[in-house]
PDB file of N, CA and C in Angstrom:
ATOM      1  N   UNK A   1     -12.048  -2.835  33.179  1.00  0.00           N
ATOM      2  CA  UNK A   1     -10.980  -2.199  32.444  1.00  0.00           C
ATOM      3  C   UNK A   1     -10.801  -2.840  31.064  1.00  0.00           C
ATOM      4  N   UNK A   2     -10.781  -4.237  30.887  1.00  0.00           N
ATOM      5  CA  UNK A   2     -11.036  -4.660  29.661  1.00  0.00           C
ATOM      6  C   UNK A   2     -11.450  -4.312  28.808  1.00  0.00           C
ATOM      7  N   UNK A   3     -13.296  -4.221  29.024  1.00  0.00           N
ATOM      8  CA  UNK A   3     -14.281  -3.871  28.176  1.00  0.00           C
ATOM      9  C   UNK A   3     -14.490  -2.793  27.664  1.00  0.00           C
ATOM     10  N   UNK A   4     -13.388  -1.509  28.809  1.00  0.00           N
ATOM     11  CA  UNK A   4     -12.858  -0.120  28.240  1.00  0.00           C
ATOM     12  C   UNK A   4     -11.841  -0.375  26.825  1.00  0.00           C
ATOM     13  N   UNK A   5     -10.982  -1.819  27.061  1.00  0.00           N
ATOM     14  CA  UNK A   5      -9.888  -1.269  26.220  1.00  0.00           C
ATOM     15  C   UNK A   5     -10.447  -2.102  24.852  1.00  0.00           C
ATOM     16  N   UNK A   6     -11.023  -2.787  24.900  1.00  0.00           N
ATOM     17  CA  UNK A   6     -11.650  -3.665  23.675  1.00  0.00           C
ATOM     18  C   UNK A   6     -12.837  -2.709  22.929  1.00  0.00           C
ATOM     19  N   UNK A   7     -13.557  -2.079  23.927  1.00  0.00           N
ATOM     20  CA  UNK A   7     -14.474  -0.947  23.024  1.00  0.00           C
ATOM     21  C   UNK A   7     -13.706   0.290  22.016  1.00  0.00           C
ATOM     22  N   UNK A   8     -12.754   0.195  22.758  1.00  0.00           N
ATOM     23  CA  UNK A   8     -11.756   1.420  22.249  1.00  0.00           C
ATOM     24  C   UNK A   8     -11.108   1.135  21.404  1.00  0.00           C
ATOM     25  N   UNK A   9     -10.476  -0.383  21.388  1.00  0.00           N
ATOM     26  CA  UNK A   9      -9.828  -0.934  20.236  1.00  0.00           C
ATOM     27  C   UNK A   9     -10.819  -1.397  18.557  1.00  0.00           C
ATOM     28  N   UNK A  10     -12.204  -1.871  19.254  1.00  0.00           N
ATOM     29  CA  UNK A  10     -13.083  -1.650  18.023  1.00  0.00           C
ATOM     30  C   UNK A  10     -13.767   0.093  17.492  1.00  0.00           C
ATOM     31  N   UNK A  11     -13.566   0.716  18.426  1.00  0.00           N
ATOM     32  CA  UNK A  11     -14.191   2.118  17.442  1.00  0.00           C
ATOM     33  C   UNK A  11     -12.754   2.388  17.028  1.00  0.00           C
ATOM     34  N   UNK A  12     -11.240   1.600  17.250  1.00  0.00           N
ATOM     35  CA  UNK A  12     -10.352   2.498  16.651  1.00  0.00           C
ATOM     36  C   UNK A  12     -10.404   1.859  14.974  1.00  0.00           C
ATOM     37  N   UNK A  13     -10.749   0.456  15.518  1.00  0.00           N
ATOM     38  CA  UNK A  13     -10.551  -0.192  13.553  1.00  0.00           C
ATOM     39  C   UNK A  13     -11.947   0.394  12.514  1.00  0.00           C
ATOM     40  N   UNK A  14     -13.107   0.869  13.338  1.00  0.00           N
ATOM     41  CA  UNK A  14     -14.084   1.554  12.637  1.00  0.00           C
ATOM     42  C   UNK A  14     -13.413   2.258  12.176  1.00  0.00           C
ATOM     43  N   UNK A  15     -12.760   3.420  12.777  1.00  0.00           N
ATOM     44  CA  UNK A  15     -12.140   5.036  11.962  1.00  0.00           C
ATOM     45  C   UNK A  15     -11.510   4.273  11.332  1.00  0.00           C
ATOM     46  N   UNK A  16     -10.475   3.461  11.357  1.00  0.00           N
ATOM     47  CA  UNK A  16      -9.421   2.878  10.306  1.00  0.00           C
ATOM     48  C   UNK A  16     -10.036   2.260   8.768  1.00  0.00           C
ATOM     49  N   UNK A  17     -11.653   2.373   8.655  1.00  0.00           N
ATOM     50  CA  UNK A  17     -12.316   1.434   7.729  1.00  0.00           C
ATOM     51  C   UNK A  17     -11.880   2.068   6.368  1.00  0.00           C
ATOM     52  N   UNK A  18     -12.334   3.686   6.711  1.00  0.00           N
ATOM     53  CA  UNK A  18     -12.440   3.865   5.686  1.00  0.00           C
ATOM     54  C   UNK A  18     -10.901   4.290   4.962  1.00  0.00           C
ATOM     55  N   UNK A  19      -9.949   4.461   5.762  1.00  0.00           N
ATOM     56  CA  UNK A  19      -8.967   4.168   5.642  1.00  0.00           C
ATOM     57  C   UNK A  19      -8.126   2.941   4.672  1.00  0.00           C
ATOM     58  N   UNK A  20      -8.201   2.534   5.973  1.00  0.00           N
ATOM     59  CA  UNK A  20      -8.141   0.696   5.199  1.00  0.00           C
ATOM     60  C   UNK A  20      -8.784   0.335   3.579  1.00  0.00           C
ATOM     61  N   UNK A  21      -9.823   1.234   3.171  1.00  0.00           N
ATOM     62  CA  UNK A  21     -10.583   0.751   1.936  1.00  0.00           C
ATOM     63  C   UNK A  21      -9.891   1.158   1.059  1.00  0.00           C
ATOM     64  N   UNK A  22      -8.828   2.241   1.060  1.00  0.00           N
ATOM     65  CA  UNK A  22      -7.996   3.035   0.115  1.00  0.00           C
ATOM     66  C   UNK A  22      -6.592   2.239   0.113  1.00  0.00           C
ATOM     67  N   UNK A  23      -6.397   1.522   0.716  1.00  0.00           N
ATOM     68  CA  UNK A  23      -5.560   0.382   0.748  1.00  0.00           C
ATOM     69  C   UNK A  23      -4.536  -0.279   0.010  1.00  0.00           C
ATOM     70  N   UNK A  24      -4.810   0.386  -1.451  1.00  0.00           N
ATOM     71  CA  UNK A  24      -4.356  -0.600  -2.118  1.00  0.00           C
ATOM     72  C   UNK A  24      -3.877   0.529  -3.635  1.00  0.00           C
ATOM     73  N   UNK A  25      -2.694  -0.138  -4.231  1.00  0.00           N
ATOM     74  CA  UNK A  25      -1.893   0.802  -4.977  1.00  0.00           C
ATOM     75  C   UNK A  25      -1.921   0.459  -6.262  1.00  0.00           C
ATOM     76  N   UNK A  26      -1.362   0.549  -7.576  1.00  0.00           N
ATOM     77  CA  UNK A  26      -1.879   0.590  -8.360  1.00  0.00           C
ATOM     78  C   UNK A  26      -0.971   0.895  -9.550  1.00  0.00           C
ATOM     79  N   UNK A  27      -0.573  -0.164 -10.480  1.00  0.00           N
ATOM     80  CA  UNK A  27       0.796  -0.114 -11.293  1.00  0.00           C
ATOM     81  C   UNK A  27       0.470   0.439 -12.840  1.00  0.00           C
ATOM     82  N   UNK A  28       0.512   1.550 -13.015  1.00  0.00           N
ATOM     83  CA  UNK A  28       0.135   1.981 -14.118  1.00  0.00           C
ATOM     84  C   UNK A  28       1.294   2.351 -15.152  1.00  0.00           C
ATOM     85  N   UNK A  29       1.415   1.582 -15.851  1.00  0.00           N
ATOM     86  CA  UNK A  29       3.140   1.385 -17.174  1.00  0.00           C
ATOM     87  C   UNK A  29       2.455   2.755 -17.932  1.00  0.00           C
ATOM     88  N   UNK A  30       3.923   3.587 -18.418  1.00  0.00           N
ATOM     89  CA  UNK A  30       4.645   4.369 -18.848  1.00  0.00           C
ATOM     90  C   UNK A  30       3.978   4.215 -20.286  1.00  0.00           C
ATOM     91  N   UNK A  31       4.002   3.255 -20.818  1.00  0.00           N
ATOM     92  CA  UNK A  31       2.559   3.705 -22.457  1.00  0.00           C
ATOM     93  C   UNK A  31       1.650   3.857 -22.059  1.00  0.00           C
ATOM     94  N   UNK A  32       0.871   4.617 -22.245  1.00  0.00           N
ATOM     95  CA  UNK A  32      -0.458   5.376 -21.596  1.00  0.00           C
ATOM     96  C   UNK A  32      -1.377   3.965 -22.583  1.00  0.00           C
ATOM     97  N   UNK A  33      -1.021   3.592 -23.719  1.00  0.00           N
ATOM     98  CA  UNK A  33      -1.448   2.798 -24.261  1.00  0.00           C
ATOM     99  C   UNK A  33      -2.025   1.604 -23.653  1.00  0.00           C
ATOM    100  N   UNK A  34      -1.462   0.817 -22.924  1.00  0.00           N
ATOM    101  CA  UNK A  34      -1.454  -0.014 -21.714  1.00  0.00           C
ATOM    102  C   UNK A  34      -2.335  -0.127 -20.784  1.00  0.00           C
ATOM    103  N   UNK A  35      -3.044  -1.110 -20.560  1.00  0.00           N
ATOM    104  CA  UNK A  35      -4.105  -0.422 -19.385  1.00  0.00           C
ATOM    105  C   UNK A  35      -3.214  -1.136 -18.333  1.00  0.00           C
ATOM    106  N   UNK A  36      -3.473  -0.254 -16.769  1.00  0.00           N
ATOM    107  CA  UNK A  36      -3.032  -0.940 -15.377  1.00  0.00           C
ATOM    108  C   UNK A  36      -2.946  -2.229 -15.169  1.00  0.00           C
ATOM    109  N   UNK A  37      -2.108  -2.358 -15.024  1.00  0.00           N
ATOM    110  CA  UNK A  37      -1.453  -4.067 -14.895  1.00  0.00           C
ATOM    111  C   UNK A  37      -2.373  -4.409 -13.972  1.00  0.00           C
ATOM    112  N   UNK A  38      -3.172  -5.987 -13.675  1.00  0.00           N
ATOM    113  CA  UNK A  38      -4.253  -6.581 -13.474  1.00  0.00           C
ATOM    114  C   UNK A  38      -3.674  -6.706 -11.662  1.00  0.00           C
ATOM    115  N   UNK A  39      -4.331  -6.836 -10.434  1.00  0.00           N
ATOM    116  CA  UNK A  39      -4.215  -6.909  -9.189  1.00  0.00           C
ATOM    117  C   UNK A  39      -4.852  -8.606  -8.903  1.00  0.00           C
ATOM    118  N   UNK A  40      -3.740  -9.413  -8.422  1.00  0.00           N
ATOM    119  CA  UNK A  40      -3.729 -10.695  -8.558  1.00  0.00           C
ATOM    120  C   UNK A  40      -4.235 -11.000  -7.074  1.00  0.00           C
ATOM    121  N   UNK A  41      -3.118 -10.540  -6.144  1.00  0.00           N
ATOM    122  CA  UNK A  41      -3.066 -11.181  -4.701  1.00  0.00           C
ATOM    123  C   UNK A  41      -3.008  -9.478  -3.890  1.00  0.00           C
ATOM    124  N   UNK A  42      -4.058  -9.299  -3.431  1.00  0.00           N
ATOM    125  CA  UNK A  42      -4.445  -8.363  -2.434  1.00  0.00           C
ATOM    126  C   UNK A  42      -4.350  -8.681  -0.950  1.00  0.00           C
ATOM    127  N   UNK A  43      -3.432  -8.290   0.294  1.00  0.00           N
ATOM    128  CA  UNK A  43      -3.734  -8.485   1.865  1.00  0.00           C
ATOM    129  C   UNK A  43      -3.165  -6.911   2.415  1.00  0.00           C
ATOM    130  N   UNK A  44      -4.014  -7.149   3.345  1.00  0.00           N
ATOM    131  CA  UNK A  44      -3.719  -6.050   4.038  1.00  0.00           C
ATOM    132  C   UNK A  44      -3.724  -6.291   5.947  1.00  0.00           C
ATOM    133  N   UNK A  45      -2.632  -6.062   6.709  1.00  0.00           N
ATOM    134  CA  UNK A  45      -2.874  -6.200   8.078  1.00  0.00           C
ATOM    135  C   UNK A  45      -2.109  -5.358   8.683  1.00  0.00           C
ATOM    136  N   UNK A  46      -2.969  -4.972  10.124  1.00  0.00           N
ATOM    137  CA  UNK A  46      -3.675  -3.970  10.851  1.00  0.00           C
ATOM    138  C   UNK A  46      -2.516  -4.310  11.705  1.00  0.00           C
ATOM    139  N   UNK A  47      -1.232  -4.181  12.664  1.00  0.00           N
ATOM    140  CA  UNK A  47      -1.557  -3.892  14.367  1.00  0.00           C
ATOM    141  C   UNK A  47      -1.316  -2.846  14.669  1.00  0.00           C
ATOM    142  N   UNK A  48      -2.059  -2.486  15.629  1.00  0.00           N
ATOM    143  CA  UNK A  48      -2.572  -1.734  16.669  1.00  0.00           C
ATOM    144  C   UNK A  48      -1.802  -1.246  18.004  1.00  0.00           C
ATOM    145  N   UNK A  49      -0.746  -0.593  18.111  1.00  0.00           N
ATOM    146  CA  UNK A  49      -0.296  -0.418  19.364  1.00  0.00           C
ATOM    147  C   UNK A  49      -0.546   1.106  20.020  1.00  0.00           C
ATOM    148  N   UNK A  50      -0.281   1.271  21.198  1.00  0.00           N
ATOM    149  CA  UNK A  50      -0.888   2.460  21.980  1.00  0.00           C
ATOM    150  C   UNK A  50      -1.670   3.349  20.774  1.00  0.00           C
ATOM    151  N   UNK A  51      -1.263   4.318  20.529  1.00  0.00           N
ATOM    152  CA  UNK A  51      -2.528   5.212  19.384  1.00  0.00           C
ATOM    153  C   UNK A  51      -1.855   5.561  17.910  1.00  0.00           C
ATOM    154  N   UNK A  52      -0.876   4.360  17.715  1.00  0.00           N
ATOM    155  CA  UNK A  52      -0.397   3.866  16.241  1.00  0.00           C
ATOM    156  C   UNK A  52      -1.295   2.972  15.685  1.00  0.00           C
ATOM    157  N   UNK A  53      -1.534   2.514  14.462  1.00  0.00           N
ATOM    158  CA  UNK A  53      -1.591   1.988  13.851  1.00  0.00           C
ATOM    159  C   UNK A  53      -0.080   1.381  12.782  1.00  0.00           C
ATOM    160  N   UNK A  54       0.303   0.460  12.830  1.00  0.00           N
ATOM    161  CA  UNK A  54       1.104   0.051  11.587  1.00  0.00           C
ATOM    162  C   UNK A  54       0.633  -1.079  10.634  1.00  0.00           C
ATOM    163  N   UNK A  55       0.821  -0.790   9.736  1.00  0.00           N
ATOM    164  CA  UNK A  55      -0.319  -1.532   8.252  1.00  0.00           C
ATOM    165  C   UNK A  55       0.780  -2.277   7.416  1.00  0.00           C
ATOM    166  N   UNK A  56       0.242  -3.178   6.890  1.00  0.00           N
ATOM    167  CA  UNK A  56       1.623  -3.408   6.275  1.00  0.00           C
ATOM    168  C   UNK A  56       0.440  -4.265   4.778  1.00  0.00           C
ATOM    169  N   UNK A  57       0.698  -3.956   3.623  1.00  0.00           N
ATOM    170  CA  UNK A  57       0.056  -3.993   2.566  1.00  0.00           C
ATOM    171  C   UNK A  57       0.916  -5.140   1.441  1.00  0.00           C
ATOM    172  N   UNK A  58       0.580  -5.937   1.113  1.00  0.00           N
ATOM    173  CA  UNK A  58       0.995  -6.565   0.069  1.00  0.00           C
ATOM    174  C   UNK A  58       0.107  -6.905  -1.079  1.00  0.00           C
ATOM    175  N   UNK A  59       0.989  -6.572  -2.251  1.00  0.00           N
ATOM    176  CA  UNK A  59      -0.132  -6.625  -3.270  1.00  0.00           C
ATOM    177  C   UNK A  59       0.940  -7.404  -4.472  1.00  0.00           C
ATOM    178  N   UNK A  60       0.245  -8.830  -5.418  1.00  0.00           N
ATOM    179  CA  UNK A  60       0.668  -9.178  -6.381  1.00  0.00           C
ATOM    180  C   UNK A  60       0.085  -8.546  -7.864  1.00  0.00           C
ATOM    181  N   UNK A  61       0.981  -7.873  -8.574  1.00  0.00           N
ATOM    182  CA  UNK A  61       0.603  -7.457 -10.114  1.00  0.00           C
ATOM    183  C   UNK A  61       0.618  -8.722 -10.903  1.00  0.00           C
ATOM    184  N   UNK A  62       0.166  -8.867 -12.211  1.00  0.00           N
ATOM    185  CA  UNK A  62      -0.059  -9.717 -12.582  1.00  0.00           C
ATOM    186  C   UNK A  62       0.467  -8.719 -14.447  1.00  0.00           C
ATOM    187  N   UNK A  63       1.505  -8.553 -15.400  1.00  0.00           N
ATOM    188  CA  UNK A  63       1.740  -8.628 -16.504  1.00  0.00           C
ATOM    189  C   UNK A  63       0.882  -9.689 -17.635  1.00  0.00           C
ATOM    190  N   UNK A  64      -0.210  -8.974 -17.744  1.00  0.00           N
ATOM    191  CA  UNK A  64      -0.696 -10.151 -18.990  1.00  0.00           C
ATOM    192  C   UNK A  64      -0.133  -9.779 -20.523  1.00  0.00           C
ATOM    193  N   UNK A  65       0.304  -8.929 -20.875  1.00  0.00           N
ATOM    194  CA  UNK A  65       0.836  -8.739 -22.296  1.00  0.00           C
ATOM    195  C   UNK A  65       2.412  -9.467 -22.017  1.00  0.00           C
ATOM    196  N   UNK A  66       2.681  -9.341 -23.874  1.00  0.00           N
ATOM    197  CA  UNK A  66       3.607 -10.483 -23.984  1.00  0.00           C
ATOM    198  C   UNK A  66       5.188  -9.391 -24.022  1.00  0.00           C
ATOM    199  N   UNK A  67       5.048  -8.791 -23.409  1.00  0.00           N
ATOM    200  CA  UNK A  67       6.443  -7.894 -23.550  1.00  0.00           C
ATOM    201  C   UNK A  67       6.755  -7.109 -22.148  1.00  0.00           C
ATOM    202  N   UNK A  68       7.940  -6.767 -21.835  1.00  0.00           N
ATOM    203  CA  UNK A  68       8.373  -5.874 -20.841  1.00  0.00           C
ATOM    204  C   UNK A  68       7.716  -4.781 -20.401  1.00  0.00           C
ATOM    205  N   UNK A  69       7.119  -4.458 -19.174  1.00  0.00           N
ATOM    206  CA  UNK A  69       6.688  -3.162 -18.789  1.00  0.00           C
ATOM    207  C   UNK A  69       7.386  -2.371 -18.019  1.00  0.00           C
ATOM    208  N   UNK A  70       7.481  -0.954 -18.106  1.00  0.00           N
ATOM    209  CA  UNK A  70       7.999  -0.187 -17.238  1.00  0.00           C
ATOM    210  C   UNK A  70       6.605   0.683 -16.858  1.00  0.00           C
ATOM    211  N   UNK A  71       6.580   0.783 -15.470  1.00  0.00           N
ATOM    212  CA  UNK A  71       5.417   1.013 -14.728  1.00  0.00           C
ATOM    213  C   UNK A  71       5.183   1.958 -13.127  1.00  0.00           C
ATOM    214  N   UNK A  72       4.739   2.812 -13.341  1.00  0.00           N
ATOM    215  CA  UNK A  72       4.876   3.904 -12.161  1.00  0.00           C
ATOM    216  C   UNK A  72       3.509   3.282 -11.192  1.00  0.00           C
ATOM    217  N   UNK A  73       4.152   2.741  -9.563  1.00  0.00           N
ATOM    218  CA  UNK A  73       3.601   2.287  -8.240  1.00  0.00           C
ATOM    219  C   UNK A  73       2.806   3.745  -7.826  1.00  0.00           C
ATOM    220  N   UNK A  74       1.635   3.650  -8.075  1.00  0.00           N
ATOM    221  CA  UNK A  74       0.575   4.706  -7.235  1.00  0.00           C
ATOM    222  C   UNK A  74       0.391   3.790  -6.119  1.00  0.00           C
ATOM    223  N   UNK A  75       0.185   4.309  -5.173  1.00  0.00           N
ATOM    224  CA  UNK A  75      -0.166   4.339  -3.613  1.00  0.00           C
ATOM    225  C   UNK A  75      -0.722   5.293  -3.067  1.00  0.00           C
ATOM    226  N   UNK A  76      -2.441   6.359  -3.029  1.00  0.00           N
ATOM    227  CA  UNK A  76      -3.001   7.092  -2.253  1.00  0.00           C
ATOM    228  C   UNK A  76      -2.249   6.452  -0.711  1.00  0.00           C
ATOM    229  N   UNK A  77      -2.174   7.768  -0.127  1.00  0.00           N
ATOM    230  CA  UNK A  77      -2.334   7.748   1.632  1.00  0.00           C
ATOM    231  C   UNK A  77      -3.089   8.716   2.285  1.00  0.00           C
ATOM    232  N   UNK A  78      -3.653   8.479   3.177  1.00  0.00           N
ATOM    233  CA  UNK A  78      -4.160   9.164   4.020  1.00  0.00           C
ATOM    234  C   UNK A  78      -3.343  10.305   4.369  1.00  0.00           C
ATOM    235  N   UNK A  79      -3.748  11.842   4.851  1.00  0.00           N
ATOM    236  CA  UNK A  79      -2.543  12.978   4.901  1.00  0.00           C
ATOM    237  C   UNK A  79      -2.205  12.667   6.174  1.00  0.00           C
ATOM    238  N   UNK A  80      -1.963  11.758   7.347  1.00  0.00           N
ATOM    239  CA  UNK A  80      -1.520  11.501   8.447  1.00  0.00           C
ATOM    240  C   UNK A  80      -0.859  10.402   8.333  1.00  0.00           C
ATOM    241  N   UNK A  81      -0.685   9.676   7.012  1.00  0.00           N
ATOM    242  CA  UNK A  81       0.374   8.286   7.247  1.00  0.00           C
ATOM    243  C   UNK A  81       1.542   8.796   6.389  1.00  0.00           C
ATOM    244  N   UNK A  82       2.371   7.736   7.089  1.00  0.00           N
ATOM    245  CA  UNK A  82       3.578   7.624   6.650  1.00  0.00           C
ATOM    246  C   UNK A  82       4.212   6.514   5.940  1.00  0.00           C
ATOM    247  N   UNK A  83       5.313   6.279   4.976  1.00  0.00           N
ATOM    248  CA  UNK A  83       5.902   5.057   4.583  1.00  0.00           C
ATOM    249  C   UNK A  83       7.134   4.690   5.207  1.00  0.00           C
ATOM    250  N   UNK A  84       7.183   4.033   6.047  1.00  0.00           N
ATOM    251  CA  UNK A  84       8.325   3.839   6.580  1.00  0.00           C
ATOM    252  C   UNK A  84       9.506   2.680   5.553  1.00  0.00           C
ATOM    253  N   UNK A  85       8.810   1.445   5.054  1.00  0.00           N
ATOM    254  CA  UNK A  85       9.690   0.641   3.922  1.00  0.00           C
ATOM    255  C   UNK A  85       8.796   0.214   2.724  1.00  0.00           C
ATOM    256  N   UNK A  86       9.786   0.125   1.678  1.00  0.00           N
ATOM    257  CA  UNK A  86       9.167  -0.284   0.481  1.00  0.00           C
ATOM    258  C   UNK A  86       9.969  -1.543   0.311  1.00  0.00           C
ATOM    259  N   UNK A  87       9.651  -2.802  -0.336  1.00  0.00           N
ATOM    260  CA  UNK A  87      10.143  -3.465  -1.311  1.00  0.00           C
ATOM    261  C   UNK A  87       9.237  -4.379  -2.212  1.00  0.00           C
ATOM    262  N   UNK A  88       9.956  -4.398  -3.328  1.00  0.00           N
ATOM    263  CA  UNK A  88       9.175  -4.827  -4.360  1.00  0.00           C
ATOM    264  C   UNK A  88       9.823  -5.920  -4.885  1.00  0.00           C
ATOM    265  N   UNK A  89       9.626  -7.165  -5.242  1.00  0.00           N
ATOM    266  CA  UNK A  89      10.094  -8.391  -5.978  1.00  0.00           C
ATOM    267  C   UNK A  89       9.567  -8.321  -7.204  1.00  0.00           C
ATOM    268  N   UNK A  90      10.555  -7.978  -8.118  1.00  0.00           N
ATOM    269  CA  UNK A  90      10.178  -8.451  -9.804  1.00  0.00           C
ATOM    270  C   UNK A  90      11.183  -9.743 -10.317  1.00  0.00           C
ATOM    271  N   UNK A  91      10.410 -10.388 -10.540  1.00  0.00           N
ATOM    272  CA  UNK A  91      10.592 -12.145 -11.124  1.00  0.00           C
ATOM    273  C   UNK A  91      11.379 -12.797  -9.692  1.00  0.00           C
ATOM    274  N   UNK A  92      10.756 -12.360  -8.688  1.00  0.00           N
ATOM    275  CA  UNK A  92      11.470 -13.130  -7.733  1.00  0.00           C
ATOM    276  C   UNK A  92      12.830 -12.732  -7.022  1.00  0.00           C
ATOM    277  N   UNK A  93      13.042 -11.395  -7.242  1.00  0.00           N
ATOM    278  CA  UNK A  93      14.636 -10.465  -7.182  1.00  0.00           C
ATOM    279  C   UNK A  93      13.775  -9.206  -6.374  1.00  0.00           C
ATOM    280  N   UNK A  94      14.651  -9.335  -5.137  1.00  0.00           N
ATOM    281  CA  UNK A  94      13.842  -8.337  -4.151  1.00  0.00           C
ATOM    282  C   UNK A  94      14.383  -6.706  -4.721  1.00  0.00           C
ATOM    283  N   UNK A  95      14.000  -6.372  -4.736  1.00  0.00           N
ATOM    284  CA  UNK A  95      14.504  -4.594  -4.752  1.00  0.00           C
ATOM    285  C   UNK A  95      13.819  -3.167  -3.826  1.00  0.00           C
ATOM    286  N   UNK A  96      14.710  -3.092  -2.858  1.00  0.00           N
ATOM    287  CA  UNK A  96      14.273  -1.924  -2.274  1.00  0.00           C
ATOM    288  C   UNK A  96      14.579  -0.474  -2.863  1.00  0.00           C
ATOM    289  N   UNK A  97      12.919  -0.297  -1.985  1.00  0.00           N
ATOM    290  CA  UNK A  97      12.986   1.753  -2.896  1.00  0.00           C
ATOM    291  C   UNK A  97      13.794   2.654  -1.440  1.00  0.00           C
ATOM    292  N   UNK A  98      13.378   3.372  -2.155  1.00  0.00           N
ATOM    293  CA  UNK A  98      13.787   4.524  -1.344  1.00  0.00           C
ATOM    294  C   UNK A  98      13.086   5.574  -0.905  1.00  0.00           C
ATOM    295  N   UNK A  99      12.649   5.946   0.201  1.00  0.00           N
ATOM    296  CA  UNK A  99      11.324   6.569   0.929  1.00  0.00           C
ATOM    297  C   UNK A  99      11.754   7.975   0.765  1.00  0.00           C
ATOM    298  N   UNK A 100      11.203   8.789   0.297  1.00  0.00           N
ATOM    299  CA  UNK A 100      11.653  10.230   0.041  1.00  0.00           C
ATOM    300  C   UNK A 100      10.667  11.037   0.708  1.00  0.00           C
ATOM    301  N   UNK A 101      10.649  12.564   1.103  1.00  0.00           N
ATOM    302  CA  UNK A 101       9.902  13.203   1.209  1.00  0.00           C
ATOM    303  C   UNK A 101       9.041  13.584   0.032  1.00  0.00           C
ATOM    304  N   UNK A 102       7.738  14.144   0.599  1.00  0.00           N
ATOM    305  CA  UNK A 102       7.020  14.376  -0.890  1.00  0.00           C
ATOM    306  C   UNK A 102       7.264  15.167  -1.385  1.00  0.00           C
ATOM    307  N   UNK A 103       8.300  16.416  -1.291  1.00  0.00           N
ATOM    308  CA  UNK A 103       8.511  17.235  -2.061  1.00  0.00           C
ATOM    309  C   UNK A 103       9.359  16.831  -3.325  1.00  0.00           C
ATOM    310  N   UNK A 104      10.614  16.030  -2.775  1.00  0.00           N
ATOM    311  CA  UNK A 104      11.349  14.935  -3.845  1.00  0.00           C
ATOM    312  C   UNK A 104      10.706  13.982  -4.198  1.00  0.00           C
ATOM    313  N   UNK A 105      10.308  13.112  -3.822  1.00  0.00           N
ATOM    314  CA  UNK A 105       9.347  12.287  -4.701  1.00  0.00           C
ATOM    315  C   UNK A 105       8.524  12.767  -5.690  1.00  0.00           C
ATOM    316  N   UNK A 106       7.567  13.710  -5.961  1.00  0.00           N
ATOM    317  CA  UNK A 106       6.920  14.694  -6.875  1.00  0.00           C
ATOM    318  C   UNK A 106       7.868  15.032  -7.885  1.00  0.00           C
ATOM    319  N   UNK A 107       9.292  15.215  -8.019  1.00  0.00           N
ATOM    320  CA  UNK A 107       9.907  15.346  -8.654  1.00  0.00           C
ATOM    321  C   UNK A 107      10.789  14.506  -9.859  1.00  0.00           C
TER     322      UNK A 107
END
């Protein structure tokens, strides 16, 4: 029964690969002038319960210019996931978003 549930648990993180490779989001500031703020500290982890997956993604931006940015969070998802929480720390000051449907969010 094991070797059933461990085979099953590795072909589930296979399907999750290519998944998992899209992973990662992407801070692109409001002057188009600007290129995407630089990706410092990348993790990403997996668990696995009955035929969920929950992921939980952390990513450090990195501001190399010498002035204030205002900057729109891209995040691709897969059309079967969901966001259940956001928060984001700028200079060390936590701030939570607010999870919208995509019809309001688009807006």
């Amino acid at each position: 029964m094991k070797k059933h549930v461990w085979s099953a648990l590795c072909v589930a993180a296979f399907l999750l690969l290519p998944q998992l490779a899209q992973a990662q989001g992407f801070l692109i500031p409001t002057d188009r002038r600007v290129a995407p703020l630089a990706l410092k500290y990348h993790r990403v982890s997996v668990k696995i319960k009955d035929r969920a997956a929950r992921t939980t993604v952390k990513q450090v931006f990195v501001n190399n210019t010498n002035r204030l940015l205002e900057a729109h969070f891209v995040f691709p998802l897969p059309p079967s996931a969901t966001v259940s929480n956001f928060v984001m720390y700028i200079n060390g000051k936590k701030t939570k978003g607010a999870v919208l449907v995509r019809e309001k969010a688009a807006r």
